[in-house]
PDB file of N, CA and C in Angstrom:
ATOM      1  N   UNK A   1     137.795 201.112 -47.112  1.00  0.00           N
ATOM      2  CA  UNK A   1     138.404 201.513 -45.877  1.00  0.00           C
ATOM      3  C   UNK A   1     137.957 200.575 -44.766  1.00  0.00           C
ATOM      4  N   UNK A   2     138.985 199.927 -43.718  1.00  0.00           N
ATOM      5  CA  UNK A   2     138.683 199.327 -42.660  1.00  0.00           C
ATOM      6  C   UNK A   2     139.170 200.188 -41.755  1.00  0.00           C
ATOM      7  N   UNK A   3     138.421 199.945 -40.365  1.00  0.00           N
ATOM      8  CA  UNK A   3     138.613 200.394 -38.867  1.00  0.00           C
ATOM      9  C   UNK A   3     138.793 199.488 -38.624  1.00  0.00           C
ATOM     10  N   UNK A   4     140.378 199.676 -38.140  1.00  0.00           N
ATOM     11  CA  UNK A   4     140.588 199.007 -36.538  1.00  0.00           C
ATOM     12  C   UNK A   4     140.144 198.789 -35.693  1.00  0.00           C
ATOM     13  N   UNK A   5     140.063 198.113 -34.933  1.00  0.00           N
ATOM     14  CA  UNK A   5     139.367 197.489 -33.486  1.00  0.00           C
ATOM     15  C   UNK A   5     140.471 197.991 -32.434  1.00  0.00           C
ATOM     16  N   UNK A   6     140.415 199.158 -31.979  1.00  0.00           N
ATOM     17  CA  UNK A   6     141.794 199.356 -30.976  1.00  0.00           C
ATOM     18  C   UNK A   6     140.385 199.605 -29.649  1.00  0.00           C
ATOM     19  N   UNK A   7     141.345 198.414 -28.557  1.00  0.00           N
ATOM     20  CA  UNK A   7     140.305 199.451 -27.223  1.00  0.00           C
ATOM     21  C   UNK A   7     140.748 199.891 -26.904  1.00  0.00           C
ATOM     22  N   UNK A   8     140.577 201.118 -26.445  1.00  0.00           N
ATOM     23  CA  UNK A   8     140.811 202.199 -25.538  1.00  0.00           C
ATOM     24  C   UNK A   8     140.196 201.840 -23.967  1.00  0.00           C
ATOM     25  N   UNK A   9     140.955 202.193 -22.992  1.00  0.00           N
ATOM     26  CA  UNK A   9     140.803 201.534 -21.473  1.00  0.00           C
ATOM     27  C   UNK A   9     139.388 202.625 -21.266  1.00  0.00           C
ATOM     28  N   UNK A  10     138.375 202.132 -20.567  1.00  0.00           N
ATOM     29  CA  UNK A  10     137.299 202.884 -20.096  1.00  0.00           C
ATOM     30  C   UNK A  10     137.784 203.600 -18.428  1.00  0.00           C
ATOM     31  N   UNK A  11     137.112 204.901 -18.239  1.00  0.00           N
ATOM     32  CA  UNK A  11     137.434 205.416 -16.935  1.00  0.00           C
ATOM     33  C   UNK A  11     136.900 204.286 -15.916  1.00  0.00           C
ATOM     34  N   UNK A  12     136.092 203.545 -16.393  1.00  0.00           N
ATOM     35  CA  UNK A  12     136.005 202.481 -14.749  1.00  0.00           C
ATOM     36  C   UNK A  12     137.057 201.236 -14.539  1.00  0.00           C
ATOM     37  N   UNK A  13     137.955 201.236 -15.897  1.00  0.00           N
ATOM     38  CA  UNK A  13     138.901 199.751 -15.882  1.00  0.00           C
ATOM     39  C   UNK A  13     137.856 198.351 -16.270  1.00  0.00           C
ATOM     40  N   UNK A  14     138.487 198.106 -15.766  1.00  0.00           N
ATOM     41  CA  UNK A  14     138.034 196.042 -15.830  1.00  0.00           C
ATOM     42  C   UNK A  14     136.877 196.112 -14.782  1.00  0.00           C
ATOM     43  N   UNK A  15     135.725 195.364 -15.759  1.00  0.00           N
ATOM     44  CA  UNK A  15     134.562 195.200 -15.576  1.00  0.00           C
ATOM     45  C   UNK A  15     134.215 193.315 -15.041  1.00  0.00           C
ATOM     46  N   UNK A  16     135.575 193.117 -14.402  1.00  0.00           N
ATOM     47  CA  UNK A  16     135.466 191.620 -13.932  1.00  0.00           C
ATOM     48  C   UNK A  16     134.932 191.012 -12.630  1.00  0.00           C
ATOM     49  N   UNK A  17     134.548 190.047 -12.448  1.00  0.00           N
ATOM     50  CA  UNK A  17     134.068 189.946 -10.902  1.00  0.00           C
ATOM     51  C   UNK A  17     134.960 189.710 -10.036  1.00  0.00           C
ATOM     52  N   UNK A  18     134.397 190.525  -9.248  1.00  0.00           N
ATOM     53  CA  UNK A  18     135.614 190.723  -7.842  1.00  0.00           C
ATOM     54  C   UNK A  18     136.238 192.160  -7.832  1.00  0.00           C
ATOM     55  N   UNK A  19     136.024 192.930  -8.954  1.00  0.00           N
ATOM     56  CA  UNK A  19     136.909 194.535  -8.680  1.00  0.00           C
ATOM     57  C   UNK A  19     136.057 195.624  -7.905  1.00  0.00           C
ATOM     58  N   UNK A  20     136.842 196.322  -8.194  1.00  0.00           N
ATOM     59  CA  UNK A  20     135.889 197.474  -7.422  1.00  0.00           C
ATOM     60  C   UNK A  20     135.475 198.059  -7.959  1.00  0.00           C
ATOM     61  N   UNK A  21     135.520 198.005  -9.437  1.00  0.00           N
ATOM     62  CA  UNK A  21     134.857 198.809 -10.599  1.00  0.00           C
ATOM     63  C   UNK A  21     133.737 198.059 -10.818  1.00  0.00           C
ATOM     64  N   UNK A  22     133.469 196.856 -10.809  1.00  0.00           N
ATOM     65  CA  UNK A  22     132.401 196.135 -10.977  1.00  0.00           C
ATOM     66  C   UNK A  22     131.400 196.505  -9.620  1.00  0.00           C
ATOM     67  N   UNK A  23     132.170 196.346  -8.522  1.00  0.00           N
ATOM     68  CA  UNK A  23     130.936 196.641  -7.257  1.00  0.00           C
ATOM     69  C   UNK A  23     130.516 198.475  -7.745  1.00  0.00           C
ATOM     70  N   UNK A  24     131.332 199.263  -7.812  1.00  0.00           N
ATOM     71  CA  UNK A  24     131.008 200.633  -8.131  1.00  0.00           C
ATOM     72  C   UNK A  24     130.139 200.902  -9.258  1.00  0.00           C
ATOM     73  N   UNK A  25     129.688 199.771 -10.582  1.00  0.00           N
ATOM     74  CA  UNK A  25     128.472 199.319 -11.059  1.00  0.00           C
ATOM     75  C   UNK A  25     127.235 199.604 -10.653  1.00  0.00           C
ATOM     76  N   UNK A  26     126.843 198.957  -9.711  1.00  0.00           N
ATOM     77  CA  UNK A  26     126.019 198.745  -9.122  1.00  0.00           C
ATOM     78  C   UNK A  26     125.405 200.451  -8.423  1.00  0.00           C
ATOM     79  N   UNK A  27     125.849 200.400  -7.589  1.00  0.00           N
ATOM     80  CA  UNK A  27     126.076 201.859  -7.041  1.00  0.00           C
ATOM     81  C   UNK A  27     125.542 203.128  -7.958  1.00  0.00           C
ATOM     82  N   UNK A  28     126.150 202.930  -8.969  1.00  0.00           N
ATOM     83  CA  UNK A  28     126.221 204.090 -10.399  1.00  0.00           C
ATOM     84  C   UNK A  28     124.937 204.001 -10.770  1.00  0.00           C
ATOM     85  N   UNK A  29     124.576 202.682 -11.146  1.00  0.00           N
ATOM     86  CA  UNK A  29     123.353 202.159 -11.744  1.00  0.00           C
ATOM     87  C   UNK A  29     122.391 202.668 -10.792  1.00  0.00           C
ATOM     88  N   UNK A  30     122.337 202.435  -9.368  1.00  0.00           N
ATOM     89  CA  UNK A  30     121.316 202.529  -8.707  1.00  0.00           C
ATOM     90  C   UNK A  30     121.038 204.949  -8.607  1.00  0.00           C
ATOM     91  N   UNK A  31     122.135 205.052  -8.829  1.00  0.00           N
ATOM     92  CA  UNK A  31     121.941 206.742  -8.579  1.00  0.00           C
ATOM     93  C   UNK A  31     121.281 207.025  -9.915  1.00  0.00           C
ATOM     94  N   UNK A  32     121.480 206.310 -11.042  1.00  0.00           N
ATOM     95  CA  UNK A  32     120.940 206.724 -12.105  1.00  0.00           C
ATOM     96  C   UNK A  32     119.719 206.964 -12.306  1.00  0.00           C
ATOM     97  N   UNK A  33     119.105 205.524 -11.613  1.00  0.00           N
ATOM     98  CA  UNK A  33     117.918 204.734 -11.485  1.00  0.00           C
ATOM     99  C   UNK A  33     117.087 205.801 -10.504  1.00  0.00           C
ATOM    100  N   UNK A  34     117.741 206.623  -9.271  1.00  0.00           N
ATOM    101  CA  UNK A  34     117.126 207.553  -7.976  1.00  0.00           C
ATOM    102  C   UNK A  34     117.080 208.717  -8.834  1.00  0.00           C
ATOM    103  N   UNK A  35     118.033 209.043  -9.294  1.00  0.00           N
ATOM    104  CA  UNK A  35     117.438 210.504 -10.285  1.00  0.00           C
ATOM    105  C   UNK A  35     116.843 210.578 -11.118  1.00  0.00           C
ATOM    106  N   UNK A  36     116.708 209.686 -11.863  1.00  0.00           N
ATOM    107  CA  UNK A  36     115.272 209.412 -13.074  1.00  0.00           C
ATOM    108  C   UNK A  36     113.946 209.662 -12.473  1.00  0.00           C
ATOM    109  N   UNK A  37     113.893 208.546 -10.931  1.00  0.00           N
ATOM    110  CA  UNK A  37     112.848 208.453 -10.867  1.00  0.00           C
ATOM    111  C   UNK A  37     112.361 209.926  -9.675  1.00  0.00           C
ATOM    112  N   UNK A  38     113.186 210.552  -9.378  1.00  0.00           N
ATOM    113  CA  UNK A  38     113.343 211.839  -9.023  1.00  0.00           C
ATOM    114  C   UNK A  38     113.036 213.148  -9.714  1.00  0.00           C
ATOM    115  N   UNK A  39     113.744 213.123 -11.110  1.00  0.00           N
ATOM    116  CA  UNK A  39     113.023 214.035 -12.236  1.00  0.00           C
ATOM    117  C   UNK A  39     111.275 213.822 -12.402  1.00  0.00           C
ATOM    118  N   UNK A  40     111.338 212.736 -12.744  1.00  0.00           N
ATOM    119  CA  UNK A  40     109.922 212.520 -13.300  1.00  0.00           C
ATOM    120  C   UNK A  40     108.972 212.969 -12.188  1.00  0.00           C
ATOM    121  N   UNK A  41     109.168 212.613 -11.230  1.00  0.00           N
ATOM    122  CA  UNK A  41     108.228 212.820  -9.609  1.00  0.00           C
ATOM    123  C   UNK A  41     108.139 214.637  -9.722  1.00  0.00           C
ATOM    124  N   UNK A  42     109.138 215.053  -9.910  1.00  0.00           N
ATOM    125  CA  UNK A  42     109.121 216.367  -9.560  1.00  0.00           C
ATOM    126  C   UNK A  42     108.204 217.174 -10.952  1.00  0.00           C
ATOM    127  N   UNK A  43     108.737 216.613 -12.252  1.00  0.00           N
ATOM    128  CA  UNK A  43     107.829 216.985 -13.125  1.00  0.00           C
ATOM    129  C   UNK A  43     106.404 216.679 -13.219  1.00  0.00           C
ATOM    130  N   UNK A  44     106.049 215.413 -12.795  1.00  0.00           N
ATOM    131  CA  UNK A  44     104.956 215.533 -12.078  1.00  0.00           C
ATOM    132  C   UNK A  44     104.094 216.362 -11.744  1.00  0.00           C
ATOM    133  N   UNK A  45     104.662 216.558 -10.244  1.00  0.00           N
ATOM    134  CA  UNK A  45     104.608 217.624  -8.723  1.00  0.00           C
ATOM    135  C   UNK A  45     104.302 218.645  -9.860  1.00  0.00           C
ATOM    136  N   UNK A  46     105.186 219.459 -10.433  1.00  0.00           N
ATOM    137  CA  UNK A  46     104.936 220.587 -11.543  1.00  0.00           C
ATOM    138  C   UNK A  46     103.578 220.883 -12.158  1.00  0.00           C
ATOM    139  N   UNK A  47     103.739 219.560 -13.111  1.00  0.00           N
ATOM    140  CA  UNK A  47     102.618 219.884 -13.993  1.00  0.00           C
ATOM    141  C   UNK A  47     100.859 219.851 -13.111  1.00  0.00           C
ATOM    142  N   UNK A  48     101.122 218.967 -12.156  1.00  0.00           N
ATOM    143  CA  UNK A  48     100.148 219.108 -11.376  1.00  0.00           C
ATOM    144  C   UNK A  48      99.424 220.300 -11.006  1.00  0.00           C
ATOM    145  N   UNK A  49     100.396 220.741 -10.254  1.00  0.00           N
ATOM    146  CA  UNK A  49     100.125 221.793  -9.756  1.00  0.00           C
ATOM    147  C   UNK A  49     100.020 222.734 -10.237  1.00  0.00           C
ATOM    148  N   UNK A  50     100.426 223.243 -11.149  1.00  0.00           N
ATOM    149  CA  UNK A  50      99.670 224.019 -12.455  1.00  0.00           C
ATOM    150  C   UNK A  50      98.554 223.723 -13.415  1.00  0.00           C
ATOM    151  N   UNK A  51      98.080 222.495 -12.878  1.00  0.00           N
ATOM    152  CA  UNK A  51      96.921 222.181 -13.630  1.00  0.00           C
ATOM    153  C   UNK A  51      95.890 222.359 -12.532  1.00  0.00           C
ATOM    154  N   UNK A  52      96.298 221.761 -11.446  1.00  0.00           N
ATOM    155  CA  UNK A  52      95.391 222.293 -10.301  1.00  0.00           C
ATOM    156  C   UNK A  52      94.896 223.795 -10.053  1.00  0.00           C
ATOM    157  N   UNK A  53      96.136 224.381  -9.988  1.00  0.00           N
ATOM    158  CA  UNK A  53      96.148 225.986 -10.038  1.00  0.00           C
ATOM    159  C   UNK A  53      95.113 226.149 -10.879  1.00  0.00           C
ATOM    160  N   UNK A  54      95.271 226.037 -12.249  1.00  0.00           N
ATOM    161  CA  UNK A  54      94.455 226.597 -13.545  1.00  0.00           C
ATOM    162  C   UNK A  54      92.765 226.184 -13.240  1.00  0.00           C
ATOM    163  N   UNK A  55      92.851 225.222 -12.714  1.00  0.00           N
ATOM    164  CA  UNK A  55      91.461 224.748 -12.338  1.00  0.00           C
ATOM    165  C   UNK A  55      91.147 223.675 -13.315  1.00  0.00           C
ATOM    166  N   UNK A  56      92.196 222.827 -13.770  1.00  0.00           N
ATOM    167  CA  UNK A  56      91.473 221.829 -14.761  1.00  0.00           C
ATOM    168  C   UNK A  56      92.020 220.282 -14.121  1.00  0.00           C
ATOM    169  N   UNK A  57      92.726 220.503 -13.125  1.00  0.00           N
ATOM    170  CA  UNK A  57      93.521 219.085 -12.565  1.00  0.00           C
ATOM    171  C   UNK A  57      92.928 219.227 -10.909  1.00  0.00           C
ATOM    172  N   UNK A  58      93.063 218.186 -10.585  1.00  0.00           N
ATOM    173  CA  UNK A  58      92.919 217.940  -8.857  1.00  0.00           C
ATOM    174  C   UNK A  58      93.984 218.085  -8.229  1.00  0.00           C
ATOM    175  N   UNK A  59      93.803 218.532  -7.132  1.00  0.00           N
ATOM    176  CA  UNK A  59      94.726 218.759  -5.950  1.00  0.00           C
ATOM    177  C   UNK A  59      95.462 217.788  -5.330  1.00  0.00           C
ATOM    178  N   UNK A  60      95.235 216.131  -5.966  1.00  0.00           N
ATOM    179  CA  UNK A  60      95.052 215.073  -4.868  1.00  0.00           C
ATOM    180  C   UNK A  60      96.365 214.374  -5.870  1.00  0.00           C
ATOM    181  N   UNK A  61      96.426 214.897  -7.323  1.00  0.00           N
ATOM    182  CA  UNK A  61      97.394 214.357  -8.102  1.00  0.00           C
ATOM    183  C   UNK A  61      98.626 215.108  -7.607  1.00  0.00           C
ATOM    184  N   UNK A  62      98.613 216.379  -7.477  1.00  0.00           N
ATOM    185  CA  UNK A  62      99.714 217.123  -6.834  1.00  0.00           C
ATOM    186  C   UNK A  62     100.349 216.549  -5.563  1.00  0.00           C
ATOM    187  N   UNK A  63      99.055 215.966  -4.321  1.00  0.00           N
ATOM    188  CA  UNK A  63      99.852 215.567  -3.474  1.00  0.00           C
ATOM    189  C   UNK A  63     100.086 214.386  -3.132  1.00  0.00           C
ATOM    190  N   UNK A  64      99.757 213.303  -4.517  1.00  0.00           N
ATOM    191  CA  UNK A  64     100.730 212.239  -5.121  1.00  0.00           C
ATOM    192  C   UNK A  64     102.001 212.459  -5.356  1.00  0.00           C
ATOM    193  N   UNK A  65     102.063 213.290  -6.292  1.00  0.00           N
ATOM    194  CA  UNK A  65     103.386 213.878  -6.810  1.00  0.00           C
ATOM    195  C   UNK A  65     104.376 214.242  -5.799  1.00  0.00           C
ATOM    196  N   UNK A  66     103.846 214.715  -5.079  1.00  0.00           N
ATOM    197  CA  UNK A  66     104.744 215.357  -3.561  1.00  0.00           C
ATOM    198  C   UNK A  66     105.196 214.230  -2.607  1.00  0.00           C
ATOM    199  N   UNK A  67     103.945 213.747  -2.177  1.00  0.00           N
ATOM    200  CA  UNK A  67     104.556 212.198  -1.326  1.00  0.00           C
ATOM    201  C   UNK A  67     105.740 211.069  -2.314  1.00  0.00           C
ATOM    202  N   UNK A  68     105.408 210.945  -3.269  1.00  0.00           N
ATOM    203  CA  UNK A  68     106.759 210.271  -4.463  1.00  0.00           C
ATOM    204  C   UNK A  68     107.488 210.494  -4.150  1.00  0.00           C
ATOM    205  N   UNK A  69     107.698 211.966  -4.494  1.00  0.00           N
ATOM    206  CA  UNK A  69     108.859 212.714  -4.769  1.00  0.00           C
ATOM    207  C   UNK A  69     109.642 213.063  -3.277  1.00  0.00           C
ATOM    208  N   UNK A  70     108.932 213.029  -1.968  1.00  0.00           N
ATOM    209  CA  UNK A  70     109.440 213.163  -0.843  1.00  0.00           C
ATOM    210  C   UNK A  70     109.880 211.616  -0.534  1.00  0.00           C
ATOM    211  N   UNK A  71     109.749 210.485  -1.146  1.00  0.00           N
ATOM    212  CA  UNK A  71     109.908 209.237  -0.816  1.00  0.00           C
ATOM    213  C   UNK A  71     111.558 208.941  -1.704  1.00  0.00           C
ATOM    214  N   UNK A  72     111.204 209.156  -2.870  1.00  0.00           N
ATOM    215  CA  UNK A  72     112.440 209.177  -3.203  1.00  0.00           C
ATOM    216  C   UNK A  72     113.210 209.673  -3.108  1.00  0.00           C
ATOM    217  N   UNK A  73     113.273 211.000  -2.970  1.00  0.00           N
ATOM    218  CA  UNK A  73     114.092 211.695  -2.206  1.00  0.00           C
ATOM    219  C   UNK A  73     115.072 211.526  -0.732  1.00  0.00           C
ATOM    220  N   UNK A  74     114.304 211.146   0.472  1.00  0.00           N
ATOM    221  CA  UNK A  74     114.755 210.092   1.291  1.00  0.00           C
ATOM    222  C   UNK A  74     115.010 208.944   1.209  1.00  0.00           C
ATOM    223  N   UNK A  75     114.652 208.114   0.430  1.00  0.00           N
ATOM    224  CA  UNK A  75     115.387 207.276   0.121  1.00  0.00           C
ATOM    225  C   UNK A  75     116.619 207.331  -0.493  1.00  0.00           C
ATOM    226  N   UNK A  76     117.033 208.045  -1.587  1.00  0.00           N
ATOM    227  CA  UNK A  76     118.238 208.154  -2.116  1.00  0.00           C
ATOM    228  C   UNK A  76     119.090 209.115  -1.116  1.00  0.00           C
ATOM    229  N   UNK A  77     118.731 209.866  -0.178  1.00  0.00           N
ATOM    230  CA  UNK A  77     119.886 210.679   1.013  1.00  0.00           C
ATOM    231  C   UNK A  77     120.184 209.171   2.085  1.00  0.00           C
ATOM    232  N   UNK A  78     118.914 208.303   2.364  1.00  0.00           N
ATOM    233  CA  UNK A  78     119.492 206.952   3.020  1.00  0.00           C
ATOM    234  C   UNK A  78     120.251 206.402   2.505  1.00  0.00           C
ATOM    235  N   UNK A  79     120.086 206.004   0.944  1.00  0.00           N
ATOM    236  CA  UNK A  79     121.240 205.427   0.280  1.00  0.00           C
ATOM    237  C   UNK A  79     122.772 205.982   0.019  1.00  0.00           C
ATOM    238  N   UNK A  80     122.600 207.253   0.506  1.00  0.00           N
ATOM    239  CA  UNK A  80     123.934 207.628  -0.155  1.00  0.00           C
ATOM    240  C   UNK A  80     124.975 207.793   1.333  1.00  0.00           C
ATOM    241  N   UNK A  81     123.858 207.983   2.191  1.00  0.00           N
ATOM    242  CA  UNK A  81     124.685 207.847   3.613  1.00  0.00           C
ATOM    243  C   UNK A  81     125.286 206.640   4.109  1.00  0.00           C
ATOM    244  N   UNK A  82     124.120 205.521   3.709  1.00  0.00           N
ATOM    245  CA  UNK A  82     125.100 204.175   4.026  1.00  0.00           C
ATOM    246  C   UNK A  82     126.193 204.074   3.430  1.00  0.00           C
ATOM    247  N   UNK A  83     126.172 204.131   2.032  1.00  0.00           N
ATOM    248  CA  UNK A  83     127.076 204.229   1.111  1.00  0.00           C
ATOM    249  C   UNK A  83     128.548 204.862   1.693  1.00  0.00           C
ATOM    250  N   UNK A  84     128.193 205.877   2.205  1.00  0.00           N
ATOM    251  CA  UNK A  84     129.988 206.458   3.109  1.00  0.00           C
ATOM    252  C   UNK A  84     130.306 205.483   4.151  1.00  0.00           C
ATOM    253  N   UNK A  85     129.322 204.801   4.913  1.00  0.00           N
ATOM    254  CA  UNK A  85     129.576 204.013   6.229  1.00  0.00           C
ATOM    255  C   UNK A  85     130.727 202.897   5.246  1.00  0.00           C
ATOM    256  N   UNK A  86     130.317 202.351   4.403  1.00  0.00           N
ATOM    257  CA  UNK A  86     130.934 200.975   3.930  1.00  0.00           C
ATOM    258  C   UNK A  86     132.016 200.784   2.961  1.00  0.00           C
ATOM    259  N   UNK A  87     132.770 202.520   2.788  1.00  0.00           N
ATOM    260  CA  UNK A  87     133.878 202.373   1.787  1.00  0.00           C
ATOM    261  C   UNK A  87     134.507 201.093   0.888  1.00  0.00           C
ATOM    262  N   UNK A  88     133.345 201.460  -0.151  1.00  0.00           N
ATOM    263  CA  UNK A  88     134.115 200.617  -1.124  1.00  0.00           C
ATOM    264  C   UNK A  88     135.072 200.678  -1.429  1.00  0.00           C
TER     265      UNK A  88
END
């Protein structure tokens, strides 16, 4: 048995330079990149603070976790606001 090679069009189109699917790349990539590093901060923040709580972790890792996680956080609401100013 052989498979065909049929492409099927992707929801972003043509991935060429100069479209707007290619600049909207970028963009995608970077929200991916803010919520990753958003999960992890917050799981963090979590486990911290339940280790702190319990009495076997420091207080000082928790408010690592918190300053991160408040950094990225503003940062990605800055990014997403410019982002409306400049309609791609």
């Amino acid at each position: 048995m052989t498979q065909e090679n049929t492409s099927r069009p992707s929801e972003l189109g043509p991935l060429e330079p100069g479209t707007r699917q290619r600049a909207q790349l970028s963009i995608r990539i970077a929200d991916i990149a803010w919520t990753a590093l958003s999960v992890v901060a917050a799981l963090w923040m979590i486990l911290a603070t339940v280790d702190a709580v319990r009495g076997t972790g420091s207080w000082a890792y928790s408010v690592v976790a918190l300053a991160l996680l408040t950094i990225g956080l503003t940062m990605r609401i800055v990014g997403i606001r410019r982002r409306g100013r400049t309609h791609l």
